[in-house]
PDB file of N, CA and C in Angstrom:
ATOM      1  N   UNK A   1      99.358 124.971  96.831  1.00  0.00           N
ATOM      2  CA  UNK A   1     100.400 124.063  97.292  1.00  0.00           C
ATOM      3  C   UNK A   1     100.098 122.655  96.790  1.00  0.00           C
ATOM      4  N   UNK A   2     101.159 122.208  96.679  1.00  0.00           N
ATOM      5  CA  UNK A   2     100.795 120.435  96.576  1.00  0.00           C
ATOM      6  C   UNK A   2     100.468 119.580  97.275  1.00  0.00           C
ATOM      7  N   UNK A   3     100.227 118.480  97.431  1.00  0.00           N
ATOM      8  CA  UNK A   3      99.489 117.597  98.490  1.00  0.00           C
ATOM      9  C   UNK A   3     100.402 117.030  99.365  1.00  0.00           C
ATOM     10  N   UNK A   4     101.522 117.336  98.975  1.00  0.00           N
ATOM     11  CA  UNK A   4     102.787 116.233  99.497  1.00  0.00           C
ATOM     12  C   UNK A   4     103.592 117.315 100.441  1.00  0.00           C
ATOM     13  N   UNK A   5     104.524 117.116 101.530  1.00  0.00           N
ATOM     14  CA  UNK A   5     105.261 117.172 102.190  1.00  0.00           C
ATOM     15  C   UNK A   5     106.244 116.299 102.294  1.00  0.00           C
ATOM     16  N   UNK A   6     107.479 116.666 101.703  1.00  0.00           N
ATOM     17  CA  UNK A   6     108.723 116.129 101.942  1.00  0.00           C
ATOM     18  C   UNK A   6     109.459 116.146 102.777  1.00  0.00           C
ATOM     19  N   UNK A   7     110.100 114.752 103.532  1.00  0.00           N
ATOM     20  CA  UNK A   7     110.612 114.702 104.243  1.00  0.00           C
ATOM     21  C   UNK A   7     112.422 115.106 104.025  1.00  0.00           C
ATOM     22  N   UNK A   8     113.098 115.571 104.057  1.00  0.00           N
ATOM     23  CA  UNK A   8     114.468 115.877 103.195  1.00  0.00           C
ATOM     24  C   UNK A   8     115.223 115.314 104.682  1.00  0.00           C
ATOM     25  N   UNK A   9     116.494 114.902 104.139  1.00  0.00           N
ATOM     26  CA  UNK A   9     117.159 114.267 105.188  1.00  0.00           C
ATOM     27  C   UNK A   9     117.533 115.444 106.063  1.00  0.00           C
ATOM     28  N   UNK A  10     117.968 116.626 105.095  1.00  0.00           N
ATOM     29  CA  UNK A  10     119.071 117.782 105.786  1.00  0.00           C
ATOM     30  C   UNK A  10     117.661 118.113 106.803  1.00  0.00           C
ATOM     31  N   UNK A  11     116.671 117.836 107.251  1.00  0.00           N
ATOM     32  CA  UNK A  11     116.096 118.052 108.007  1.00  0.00           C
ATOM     33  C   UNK A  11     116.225 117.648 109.354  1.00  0.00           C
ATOM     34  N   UNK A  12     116.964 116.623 109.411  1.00  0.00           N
ATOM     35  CA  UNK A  12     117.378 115.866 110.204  1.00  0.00           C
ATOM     36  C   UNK A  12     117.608 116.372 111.302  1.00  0.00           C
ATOM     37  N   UNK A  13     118.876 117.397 111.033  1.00  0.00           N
ATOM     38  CA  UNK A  13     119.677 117.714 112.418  1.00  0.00           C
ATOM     39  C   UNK A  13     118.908 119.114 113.218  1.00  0.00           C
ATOM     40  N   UNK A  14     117.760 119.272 112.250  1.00  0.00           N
ATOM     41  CA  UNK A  14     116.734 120.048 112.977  1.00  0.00           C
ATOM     42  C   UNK A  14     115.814 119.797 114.015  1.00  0.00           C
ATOM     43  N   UNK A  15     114.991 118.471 113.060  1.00  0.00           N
ATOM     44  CA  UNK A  15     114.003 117.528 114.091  1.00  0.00           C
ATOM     45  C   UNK A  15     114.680 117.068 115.556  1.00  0.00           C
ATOM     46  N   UNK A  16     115.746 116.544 115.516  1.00  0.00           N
ATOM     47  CA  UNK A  16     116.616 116.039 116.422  1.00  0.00           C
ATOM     48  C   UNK A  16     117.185 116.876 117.525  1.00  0.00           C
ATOM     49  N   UNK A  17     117.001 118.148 117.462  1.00  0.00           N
ATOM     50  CA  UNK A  17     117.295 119.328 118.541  1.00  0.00           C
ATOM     51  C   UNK A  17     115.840 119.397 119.283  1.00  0.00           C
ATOM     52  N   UNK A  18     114.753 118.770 118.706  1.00  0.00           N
ATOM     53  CA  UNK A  18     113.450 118.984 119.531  1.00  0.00           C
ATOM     54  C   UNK A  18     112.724 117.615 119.821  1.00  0.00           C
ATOM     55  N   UNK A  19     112.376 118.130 121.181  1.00  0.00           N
ATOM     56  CA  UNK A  19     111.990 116.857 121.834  1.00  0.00           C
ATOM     57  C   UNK A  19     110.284 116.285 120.917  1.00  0.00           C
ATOM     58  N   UNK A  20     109.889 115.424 121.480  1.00  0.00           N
ATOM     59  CA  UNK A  20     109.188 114.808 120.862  1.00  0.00           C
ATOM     60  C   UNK A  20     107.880 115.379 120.389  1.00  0.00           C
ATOM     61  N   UNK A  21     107.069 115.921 121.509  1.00  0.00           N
ATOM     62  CA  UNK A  21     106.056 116.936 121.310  1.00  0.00           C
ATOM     63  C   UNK A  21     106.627 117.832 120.272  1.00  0.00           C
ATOM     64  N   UNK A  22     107.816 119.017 119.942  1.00  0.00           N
ATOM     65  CA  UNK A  22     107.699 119.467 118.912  1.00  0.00           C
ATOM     66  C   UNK A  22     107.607 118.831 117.490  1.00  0.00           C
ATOM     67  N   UNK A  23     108.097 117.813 117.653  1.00  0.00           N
ATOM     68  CA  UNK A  23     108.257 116.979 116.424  1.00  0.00           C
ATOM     69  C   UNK A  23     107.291 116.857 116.100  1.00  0.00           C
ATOM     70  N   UNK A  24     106.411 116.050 116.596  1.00  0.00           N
ATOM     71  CA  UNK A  24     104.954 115.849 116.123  1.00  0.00           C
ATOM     72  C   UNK A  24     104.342 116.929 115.919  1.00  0.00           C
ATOM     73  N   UNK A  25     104.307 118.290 116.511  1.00  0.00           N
ATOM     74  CA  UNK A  25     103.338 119.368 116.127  1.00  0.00           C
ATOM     75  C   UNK A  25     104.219 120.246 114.790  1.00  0.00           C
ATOM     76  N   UNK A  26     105.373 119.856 114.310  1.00  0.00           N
ATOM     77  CA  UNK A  26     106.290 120.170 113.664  1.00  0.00           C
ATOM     78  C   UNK A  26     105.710 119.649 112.114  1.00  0.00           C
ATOM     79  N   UNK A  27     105.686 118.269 112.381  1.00  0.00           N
ATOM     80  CA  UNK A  27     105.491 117.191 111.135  1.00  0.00           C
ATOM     81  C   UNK A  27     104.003 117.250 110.461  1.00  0.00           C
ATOM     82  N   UNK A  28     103.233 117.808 111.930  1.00  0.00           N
ATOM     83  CA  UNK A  28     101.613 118.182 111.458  1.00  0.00           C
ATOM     84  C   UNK A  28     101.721 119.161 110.579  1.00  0.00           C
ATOM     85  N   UNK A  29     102.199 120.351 111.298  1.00  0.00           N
ATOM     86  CA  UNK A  29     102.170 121.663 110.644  1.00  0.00           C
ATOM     87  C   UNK A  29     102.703 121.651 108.895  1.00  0.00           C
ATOM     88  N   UNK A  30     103.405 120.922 108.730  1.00  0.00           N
ATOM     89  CA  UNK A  30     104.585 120.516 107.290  1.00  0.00           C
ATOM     90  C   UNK A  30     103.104 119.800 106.599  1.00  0.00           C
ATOM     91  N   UNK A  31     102.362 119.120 106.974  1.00  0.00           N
ATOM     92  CA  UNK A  31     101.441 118.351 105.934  1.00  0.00           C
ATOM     93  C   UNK A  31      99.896 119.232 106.194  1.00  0.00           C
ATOM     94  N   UNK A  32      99.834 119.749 107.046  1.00  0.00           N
ATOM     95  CA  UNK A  32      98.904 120.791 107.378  1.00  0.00           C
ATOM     96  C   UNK A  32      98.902 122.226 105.911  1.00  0.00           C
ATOM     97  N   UNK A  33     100.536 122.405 105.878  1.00  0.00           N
ATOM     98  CA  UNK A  33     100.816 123.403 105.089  1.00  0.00           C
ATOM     99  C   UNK A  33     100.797 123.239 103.706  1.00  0.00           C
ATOM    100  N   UNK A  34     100.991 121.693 103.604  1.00  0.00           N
ATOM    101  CA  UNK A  34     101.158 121.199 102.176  1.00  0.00           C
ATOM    102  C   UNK A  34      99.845 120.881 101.490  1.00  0.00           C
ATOM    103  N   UNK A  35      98.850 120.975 102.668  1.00  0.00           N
ATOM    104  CA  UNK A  35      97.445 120.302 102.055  1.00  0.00           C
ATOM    105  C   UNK A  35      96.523 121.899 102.155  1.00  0.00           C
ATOM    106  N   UNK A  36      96.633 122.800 103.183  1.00  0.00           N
ATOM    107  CA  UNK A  36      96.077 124.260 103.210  1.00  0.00           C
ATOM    108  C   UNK A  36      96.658 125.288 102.805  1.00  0.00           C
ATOM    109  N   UNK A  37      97.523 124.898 102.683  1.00  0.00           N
ATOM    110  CA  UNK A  37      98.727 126.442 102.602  1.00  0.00           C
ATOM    111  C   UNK A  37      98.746 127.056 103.846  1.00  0.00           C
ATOM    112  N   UNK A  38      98.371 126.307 105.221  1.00  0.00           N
ATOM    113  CA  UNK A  38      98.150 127.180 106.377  1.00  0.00           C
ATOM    114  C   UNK A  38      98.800 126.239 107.292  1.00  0.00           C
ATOM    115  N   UNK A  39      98.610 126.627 108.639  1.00  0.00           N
ATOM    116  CA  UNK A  39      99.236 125.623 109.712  1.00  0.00           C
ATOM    117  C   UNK A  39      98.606 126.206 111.080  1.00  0.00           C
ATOM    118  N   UNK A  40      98.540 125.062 111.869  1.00  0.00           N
ATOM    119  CA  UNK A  40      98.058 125.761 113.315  1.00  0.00           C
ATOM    120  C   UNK A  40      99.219 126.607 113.687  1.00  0.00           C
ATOM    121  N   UNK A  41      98.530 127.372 115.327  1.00  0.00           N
ATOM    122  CA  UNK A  41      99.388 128.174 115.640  1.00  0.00           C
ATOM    123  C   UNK A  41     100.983 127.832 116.414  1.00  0.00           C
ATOM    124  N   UNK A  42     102.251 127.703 116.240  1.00  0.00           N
ATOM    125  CA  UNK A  42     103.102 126.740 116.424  1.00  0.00           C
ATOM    126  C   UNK A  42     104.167 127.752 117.941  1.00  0.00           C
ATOM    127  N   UNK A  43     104.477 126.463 118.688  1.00  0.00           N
ATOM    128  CA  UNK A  43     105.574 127.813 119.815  1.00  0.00           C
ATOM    129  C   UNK A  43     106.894 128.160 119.168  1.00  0.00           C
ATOM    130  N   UNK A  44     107.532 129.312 120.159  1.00  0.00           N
ATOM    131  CA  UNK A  44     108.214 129.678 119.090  1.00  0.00           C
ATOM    132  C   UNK A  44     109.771 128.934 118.405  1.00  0.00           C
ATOM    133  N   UNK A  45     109.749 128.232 119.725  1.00  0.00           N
ATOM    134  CA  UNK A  45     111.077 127.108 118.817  1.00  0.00           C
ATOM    135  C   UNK A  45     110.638 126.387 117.528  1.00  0.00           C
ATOM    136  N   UNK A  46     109.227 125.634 117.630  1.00  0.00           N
ATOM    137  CA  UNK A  46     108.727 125.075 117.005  1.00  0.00           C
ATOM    138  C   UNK A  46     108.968 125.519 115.349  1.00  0.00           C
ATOM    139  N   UNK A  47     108.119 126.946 115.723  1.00  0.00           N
ATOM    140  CA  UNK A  47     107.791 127.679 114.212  1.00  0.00           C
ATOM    141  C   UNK A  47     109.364 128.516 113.836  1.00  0.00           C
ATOM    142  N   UNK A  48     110.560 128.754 114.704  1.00  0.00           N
ATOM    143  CA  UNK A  48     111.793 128.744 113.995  1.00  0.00           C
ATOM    144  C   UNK A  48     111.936 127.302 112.868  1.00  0.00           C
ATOM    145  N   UNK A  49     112.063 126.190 113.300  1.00  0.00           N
ATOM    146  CA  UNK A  49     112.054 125.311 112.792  1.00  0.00           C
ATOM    147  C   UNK A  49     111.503 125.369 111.481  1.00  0.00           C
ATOM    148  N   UNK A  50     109.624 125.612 111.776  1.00  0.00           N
ATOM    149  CA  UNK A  50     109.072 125.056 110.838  1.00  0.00           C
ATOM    150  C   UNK A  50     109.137 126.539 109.139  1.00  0.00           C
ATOM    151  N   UNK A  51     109.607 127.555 109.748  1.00  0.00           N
ATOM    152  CA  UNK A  51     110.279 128.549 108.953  1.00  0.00           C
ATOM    153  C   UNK A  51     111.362 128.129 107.805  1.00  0.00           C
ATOM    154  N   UNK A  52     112.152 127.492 107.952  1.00  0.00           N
ATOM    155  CA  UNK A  52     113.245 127.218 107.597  1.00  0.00           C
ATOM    156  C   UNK A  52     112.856 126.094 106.458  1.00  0.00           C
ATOM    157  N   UNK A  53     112.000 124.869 106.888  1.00  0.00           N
ATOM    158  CA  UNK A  53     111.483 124.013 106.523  1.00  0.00           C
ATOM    159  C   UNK A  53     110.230 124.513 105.162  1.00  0.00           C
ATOM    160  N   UNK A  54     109.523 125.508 105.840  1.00  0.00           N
ATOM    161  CA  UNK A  54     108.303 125.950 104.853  1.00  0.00           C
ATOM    162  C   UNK A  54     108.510 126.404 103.445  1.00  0.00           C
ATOM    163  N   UNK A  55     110.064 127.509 103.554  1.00  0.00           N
ATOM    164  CA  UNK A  55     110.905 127.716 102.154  1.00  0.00           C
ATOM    165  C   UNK A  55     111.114 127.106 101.640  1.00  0.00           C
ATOM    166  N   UNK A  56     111.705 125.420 101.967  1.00  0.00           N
ATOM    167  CA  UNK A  56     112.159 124.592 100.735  1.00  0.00           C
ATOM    168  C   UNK A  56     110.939 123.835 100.552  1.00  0.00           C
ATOM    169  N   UNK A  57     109.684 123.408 101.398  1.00  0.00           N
ATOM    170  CA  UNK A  57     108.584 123.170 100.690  1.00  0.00           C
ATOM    171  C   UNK A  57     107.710 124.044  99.793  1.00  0.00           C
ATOM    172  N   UNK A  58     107.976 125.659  99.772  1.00  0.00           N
ATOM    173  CA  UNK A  58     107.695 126.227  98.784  1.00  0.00           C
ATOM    174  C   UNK A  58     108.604 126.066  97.346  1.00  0.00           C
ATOM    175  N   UNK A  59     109.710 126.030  97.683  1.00  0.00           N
ATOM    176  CA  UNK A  59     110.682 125.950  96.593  1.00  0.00           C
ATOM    177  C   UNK A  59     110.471 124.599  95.982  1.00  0.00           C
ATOM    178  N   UNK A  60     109.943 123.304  96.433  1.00  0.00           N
ATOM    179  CA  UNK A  60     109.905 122.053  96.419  1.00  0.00           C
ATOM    180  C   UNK A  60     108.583 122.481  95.063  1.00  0.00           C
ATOM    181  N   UNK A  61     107.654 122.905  95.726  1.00  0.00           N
ATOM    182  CA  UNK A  61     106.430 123.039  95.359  1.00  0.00           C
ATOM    183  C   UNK A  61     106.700 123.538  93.974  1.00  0.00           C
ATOM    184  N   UNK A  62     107.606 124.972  93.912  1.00  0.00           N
ATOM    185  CA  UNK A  62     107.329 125.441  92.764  1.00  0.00           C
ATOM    186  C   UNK A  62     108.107 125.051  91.528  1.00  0.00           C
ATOM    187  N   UNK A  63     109.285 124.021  91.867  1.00  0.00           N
ATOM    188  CA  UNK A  63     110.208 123.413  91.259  1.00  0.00           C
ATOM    189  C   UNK A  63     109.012 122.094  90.719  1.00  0.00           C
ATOM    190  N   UNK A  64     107.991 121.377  91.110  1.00  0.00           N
ATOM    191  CA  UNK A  64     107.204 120.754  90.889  1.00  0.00           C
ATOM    192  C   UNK A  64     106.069 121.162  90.157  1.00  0.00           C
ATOM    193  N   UNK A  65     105.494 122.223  89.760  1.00  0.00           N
ATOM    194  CA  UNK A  65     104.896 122.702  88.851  1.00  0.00           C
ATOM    195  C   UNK A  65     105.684 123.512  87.622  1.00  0.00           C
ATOM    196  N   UNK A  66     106.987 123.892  87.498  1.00  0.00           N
ATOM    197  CA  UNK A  66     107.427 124.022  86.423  1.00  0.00           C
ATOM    198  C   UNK A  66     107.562 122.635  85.396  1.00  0.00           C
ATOM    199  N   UNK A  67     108.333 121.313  86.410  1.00  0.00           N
ATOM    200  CA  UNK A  67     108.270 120.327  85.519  1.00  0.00           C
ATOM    201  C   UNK A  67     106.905 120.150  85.017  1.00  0.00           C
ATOM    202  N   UNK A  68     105.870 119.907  86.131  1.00  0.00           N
ATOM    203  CA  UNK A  68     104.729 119.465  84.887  1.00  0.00           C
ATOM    204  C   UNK A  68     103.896 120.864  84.171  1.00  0.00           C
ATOM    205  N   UNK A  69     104.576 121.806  84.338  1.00  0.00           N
ATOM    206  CA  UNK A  69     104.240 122.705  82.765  1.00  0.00           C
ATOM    207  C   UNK A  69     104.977 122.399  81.505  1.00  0.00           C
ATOM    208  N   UNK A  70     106.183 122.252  82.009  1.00  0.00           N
ATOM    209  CA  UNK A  70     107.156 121.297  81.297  1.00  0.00           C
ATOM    210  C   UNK A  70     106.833 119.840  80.293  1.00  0.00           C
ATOM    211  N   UNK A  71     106.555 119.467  81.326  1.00  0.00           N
ATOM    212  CA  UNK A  71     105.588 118.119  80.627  1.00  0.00           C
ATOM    213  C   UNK A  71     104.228 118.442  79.609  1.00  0.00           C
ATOM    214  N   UNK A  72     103.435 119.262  80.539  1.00  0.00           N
ATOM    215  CA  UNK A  72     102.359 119.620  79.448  1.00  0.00           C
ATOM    216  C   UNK A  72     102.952 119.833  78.580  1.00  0.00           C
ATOM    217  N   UNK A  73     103.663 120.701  78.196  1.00  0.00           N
ATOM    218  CA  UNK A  73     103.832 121.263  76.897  1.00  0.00           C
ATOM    219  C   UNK A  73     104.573 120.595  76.358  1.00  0.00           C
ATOM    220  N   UNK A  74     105.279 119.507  76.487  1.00  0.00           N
ATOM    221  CA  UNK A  74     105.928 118.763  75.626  1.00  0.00           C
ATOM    222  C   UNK A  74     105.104 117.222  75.365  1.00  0.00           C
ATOM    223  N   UNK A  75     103.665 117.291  75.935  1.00  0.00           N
ATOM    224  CA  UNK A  75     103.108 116.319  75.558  1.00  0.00           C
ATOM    225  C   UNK A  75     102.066 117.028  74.518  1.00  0.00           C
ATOM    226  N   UNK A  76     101.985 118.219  75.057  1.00  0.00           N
ATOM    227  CA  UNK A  76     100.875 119.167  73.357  1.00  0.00           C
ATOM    228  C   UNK A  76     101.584 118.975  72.309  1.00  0.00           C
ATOM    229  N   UNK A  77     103.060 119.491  72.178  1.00  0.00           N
ATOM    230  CA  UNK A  77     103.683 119.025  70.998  1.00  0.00           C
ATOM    231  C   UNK A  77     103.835 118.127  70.227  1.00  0.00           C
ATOM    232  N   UNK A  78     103.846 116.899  70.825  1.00  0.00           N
ATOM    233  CA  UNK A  78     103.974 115.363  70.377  1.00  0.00           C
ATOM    234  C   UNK A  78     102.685 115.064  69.832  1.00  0.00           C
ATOM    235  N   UNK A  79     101.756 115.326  70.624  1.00  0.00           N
ATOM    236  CA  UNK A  79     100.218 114.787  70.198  1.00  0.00           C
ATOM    237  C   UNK A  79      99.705 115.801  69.447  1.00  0.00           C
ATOM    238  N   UNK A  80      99.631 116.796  68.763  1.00  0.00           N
ATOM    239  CA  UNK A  80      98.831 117.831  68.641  1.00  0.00           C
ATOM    240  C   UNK A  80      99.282 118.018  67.410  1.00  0.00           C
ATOM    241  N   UNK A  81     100.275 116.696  66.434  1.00  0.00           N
ATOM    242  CA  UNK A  81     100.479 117.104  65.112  1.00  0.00           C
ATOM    243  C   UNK A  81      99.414 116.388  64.017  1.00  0.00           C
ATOM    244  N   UNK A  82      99.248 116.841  63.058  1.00  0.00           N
ATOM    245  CA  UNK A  82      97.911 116.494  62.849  1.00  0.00           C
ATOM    246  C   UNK A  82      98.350 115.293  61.454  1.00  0.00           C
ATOM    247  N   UNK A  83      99.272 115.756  60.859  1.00  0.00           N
ATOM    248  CA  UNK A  83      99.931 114.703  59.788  1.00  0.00           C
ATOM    249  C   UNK A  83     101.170 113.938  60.176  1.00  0.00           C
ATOM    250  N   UNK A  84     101.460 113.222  61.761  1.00  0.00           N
ATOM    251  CA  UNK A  84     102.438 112.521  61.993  1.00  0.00           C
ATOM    252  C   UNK A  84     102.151 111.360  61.731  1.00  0.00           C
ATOM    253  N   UNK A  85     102.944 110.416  61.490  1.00  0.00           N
ATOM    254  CA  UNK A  85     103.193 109.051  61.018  1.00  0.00           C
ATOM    255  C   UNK A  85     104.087 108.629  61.609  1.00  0.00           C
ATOM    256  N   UNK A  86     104.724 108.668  62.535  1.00  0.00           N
ATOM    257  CA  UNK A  86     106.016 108.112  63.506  1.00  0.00           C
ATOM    258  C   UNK A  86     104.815 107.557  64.516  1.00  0.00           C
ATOM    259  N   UNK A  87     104.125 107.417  65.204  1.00  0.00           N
ATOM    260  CA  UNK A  87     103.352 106.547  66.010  1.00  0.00           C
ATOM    261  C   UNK A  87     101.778 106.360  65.413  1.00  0.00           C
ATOM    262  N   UNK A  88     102.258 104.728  65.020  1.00  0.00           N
ATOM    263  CA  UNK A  88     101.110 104.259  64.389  1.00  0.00           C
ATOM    264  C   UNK A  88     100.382 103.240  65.272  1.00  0.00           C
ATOM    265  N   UNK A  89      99.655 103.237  65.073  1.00  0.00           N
ATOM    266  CA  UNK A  89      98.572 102.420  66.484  1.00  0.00           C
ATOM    267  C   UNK A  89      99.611 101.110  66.138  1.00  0.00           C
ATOM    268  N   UNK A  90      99.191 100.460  67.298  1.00  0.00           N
ATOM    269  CA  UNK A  90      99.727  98.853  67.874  1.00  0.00           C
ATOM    270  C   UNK A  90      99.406  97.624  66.752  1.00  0.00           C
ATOM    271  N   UNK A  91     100.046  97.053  66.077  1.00  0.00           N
ATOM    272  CA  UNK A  91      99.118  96.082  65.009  1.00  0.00           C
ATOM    273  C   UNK A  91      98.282  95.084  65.752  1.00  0.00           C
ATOM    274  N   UNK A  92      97.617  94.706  65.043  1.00  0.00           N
ATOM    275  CA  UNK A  92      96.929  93.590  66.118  1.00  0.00           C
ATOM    276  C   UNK A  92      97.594  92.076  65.954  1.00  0.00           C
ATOM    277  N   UNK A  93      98.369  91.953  65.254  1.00  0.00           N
ATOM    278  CA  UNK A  93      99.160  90.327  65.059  1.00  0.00           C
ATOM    279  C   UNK A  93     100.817  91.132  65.587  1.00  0.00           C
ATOM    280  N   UNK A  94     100.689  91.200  66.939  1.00  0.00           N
ATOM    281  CA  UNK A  94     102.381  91.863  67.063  1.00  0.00           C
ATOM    282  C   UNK A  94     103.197  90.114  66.943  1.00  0.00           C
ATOM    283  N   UNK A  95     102.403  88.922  66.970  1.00  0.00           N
ATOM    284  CA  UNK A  95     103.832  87.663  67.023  1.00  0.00           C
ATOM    285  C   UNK A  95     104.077  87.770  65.355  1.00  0.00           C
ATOM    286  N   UNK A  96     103.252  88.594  64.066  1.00  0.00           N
ATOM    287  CA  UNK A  96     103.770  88.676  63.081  1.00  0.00           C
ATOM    288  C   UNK A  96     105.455  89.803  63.444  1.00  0.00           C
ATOM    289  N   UNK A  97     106.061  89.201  62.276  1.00  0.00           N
ATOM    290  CA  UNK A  97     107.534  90.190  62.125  1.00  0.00           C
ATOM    291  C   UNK A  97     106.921  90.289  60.686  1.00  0.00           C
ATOM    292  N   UNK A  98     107.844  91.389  60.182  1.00  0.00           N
ATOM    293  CA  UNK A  98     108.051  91.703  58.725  1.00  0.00           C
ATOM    294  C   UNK A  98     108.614  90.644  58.235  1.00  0.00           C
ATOM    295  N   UNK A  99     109.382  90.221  58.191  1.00  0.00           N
ATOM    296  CA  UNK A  99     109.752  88.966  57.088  1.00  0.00           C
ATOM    297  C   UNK A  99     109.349  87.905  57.603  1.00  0.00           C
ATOM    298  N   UNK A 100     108.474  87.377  58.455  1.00  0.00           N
ATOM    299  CA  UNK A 100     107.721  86.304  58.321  1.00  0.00           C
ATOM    300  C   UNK A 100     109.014  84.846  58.424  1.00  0.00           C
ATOM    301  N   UNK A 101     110.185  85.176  59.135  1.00  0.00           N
ATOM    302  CA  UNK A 101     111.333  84.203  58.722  1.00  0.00           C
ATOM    303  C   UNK A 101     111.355  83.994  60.613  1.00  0.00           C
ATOM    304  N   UNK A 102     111.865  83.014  60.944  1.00  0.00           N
ATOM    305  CA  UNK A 102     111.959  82.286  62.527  1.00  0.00           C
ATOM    306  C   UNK A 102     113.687  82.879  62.512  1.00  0.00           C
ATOM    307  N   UNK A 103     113.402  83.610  63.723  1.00  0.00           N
ATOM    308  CA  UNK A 103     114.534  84.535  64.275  1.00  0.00           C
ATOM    309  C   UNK A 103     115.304  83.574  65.212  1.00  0.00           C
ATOM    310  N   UNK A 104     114.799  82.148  65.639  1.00  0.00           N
ATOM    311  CA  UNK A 104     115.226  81.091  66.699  1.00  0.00           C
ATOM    312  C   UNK A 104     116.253  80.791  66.245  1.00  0.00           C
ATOM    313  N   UNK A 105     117.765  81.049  66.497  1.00  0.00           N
ATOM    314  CA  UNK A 105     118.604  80.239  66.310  1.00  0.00           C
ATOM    315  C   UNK A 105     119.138  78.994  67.225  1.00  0.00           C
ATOM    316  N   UNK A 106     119.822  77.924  66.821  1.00  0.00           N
ATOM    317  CA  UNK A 106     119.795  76.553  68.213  1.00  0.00           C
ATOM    318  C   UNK A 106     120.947  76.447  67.438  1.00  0.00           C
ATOM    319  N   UNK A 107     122.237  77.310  68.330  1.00  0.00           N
ATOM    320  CA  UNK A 107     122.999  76.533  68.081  1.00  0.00           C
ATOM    321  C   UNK A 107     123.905  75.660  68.969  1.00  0.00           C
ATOM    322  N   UNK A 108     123.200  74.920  70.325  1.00  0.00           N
ATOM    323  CA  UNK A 108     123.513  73.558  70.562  1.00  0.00           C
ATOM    324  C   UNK A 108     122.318  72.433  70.071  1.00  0.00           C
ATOM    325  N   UNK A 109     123.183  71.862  69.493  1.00  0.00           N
ATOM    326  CA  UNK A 109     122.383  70.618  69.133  1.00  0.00           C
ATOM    327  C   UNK A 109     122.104  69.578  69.980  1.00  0.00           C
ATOM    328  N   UNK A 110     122.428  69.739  70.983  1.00  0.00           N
ATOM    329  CA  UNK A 110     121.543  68.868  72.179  1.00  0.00           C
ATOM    330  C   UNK A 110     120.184  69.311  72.484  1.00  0.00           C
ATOM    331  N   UNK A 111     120.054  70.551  72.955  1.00  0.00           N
ATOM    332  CA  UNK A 111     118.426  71.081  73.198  1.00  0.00           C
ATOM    333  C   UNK A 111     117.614  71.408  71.882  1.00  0.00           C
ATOM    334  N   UNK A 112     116.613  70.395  71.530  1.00  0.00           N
ATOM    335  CA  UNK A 112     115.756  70.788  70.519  1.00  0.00           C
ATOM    336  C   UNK A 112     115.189  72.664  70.874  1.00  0.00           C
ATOM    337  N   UNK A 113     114.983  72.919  70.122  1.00  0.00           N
ATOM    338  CA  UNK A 113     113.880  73.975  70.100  1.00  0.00           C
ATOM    339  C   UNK A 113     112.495  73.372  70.628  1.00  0.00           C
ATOM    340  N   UNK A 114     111.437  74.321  71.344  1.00  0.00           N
ATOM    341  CA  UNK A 114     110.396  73.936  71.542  1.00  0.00           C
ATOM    342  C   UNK A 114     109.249  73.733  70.511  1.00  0.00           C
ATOM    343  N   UNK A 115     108.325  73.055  70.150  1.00  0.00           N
ATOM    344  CA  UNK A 115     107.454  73.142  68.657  1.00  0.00           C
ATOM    345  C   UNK A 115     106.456  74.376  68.816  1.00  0.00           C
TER     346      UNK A 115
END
């Protein structure tokens, strides 16, 4: 599992049917699950709740490791060519330009340019 527990709004009108004590043993169990893959033992309104909730943090979860397989592999591709020339290190004079010509145009003639 991932480290995170999401709070989703549509959760809302769930939390809000239970008084306060479930909430809190509700909100444990959700970051309990996200950090063990486990949860204490919950009552049974509670763990209706936290049922419902645990699916889309699995679905959350596994929608979150496709992107960054996703990512891996589209950062092996980019880096892993061995004769590219499209990213060339940083120059070290970046205030040089190629033509070496002052790009400043002033065209009010009241404000000098700065020297």
């Amino acid at each position: 599992m991932a480290k995170e527990a999401i709070l989703h709004q549509r959760y809302r009108r769930t939390i809000e049917k239970l008084n306060p004590e479930r909430v809190k043993a509700l909100i444990l169990a959700m970051f309990d699950y996200a950090e063990s893959g486990e949860h204490e033992e919950l009552d049974e309104v509670t763990d209706i709740a936290f049922t419902s909730i645990q699916e889309q943090m699995e679905y959350d979860d596994l929608q979150y490791q496709e992107k960054c397989d996703k990512n891996r592999e589209n950062i092996r591709k980019r880096w892993n060519k061995k004769d590219t020339t499209v990213y060339d290190r940083i120059p070290p004079y970046t205030n040089d330009t190629n033509t070496k010509s002052n790009t400043n145009t002033n065209t009010n003639k009241d404000i000098p340019l700065p020297p």
